[in-house]
Protein backbone atom coordinates (compact mmCIF):
# COMPACT_ATOMS: atom_id res chain seq x y z
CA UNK A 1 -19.05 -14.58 -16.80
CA UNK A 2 -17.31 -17.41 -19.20
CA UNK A 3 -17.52 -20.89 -19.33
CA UNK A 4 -14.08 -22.86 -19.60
CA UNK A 5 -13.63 -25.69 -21.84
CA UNK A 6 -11.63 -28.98 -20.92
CA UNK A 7 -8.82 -28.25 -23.18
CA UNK A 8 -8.30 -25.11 -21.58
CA UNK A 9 -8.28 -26.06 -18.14
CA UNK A 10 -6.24 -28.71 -18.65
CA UNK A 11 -3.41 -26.32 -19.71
CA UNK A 12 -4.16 -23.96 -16.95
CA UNK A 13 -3.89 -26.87 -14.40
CA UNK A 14 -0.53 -28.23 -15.94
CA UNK A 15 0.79 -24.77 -16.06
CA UNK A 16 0.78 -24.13 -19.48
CA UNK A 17 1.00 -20.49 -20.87
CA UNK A 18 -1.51 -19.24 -23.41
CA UNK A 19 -4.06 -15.99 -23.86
CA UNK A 20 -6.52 -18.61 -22.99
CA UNK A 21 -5.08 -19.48 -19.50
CA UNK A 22 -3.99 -15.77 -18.86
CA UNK A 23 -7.91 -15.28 -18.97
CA UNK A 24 -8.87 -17.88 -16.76
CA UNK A 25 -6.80 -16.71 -14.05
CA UNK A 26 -7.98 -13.60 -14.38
CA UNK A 27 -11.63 -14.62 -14.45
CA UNK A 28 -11.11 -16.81 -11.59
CA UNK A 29 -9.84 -14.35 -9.57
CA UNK A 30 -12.71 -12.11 -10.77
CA UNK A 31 -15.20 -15.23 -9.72
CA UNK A 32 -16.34 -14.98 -13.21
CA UNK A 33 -15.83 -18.37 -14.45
CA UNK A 34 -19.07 -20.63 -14.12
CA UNK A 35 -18.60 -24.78 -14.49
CA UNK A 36 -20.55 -26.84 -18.01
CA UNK A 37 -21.16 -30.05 -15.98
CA UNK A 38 -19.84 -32.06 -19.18
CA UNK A 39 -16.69 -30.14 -18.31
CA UNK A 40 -16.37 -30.93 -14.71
CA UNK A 41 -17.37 -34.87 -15.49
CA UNK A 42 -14.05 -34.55 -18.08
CA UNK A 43 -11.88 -32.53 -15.50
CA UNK A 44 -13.01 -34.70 -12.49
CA UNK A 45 -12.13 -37.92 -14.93
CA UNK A 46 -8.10 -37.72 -14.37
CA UNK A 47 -7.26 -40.11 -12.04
CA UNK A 48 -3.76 -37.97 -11.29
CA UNK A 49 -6.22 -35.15 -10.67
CA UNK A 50 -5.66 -34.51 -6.78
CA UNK A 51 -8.38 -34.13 -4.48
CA UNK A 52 -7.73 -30.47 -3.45
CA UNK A 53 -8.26 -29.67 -7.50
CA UNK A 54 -10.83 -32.21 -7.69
CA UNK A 55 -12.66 -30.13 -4.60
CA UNK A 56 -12.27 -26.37 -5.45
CA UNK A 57 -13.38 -27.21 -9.34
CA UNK A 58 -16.42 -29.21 -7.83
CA UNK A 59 -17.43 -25.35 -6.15
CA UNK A 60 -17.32 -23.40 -8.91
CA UNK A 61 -20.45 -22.64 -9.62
CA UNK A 62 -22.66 -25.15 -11.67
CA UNK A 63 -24.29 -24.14 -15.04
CA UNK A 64 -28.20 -25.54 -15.16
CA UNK A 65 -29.45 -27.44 -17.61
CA UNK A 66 -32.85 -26.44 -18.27
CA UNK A 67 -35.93 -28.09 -19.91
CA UNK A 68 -35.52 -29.32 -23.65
CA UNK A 69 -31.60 -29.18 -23.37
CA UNK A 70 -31.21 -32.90 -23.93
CA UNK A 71 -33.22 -32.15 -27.56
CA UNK A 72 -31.56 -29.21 -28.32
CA UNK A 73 -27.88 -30.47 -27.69
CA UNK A 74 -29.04 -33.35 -30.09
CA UNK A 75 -30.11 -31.37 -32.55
CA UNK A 76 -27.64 -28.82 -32.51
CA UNK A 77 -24.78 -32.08 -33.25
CA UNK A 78 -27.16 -33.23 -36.23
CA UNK A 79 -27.10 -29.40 -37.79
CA UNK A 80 -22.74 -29.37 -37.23
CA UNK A 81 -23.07 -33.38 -38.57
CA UNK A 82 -25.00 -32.08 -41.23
CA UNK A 83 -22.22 -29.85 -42.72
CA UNK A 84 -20.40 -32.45 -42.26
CA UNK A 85 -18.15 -31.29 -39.30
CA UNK A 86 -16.65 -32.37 -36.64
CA UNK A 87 -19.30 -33.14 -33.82
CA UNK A 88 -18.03 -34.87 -30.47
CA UNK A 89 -20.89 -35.67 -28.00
CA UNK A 90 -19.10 -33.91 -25.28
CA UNK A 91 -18.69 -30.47 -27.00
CA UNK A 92 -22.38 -30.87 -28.47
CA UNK A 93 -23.23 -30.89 -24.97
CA UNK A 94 -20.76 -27.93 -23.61
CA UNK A 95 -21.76 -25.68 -26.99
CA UNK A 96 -25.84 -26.11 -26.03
CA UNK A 97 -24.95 -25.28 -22.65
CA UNK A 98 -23.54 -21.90 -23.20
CA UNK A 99 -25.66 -21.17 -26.41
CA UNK A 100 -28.93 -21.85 -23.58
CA UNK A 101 -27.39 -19.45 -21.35
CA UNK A 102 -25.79 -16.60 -23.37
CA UNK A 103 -22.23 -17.68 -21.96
CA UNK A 104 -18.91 -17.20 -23.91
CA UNK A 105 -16.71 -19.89 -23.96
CA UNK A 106 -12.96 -20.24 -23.37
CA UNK A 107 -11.31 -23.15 -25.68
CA UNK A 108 -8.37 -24.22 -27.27
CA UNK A 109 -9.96 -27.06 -29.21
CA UNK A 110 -11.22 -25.82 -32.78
CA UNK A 111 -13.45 -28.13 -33.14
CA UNK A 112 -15.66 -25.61 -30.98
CA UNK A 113 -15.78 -23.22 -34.42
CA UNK A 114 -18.34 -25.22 -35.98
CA UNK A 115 -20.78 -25.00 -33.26
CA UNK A 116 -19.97 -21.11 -33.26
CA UNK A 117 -20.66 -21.47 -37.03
CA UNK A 118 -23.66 -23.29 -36.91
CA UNK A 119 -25.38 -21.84 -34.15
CA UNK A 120 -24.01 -18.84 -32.59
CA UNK A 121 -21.84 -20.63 -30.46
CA UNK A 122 -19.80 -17.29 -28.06
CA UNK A 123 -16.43 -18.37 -28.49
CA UNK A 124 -13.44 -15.72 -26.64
CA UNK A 125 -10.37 -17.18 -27.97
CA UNK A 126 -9.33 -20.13 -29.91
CA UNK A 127 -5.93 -21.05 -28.97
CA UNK A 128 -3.53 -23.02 -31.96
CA UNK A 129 -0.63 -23.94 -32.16
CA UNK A 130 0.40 -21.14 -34.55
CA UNK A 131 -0.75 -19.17 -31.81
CA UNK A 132 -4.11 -17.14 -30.72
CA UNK A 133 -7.09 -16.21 -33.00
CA UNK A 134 -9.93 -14.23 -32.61
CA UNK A 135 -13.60 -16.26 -33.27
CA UNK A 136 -16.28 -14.04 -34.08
CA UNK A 137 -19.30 -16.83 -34.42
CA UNK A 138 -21.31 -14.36 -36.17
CA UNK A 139 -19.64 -13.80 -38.99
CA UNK A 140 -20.05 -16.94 -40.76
C-alpha cells in the first residue's frame, strides 16, 4: 500500500510522465494506493477538476486519523521548523499521516525530505527536475 502526494497526482491526472506516475498507475491498478485526507481536500480543491475524477478519488480508500494525530502533526512541523526547514501545514499533516500508519509515500515535492529526515518519514521516489532519486529516510 502507498499513499500519493498532491504533486504527484496532479501530474498523473494531467498526463504527465514520471517514475512517480508510472507507480501510481500501477498501484492503482493493484488497488494499492490508499487516500491522506489533506490530499483529497487539495485534489478535490481544483475547480477544473471534473466530477467523474472528483468521484472515483473520493472512493479510494480513506486513511484514519487516529487519537493524538492533531499533536503529533504539530509537533512533528516544530521538530522540521526547528532545523530550520521547510514546513508547509499541509505536508506536516500528509507526513504524520503516513509516519502513524507505516505508509510510504509517493511525491515529487522535496520538501517531503525533511520530514523523512526528521522523523522517518517512508518516502518511494522523489521526482526533480534533473530527474528521479532514490530517498532512503533512514539514512540521515
Amino acid at each position: 500500500m502507498i499513499a500519493v502526494d498532491t504533486s504527484s497526482w496532479i501530474a498523473f491526472l494531467q498526463g504527465d510522465a514520471g517514475k512517480d506516475t508510472e507507480l501510481l498507475d500501477r498501484a492503482l491498478r493493484d488497488r494499492q494506493v490508499l487516500m491522506a485526507p489533506v490530499v483529497l481536500t487539495e485534489v478535490l480543491s481544483d475547480p477544473g477538476l471534473s466530477s467523474e475524477v472528483a468521484q472515483t478519488l473520493s472512493e479510494l480508500p480513506l486513511i484514519d486519523v487516529g487519537p493524538g494525530y492533531w499533536r503529533r502533526a504539530g509537533e512533528l512541523r516544530a521538530k522540521v521548523l526547528g532545523r530550520r526547514r521547510k514546513a508547509r501545514l499541509g505536508d506536516a499533516l500528509i507526513a504524520q499521516t503516513c509516519i502513524d500508519h507505516g505508509i510510504p509515500l509517493l511525491t515529487r515535492d522535496r520538501d517531503f525530505q525533511a520530514f523523512a529526515e526528521a522523523a522517518g518519514l517512508d518516502l518511494l521516489i522523489v521526482s526533480t527536475a534533473e530527474g528521479t532519486a532514490g530517498i532512503n529516510p533512514r539514512a540521515g
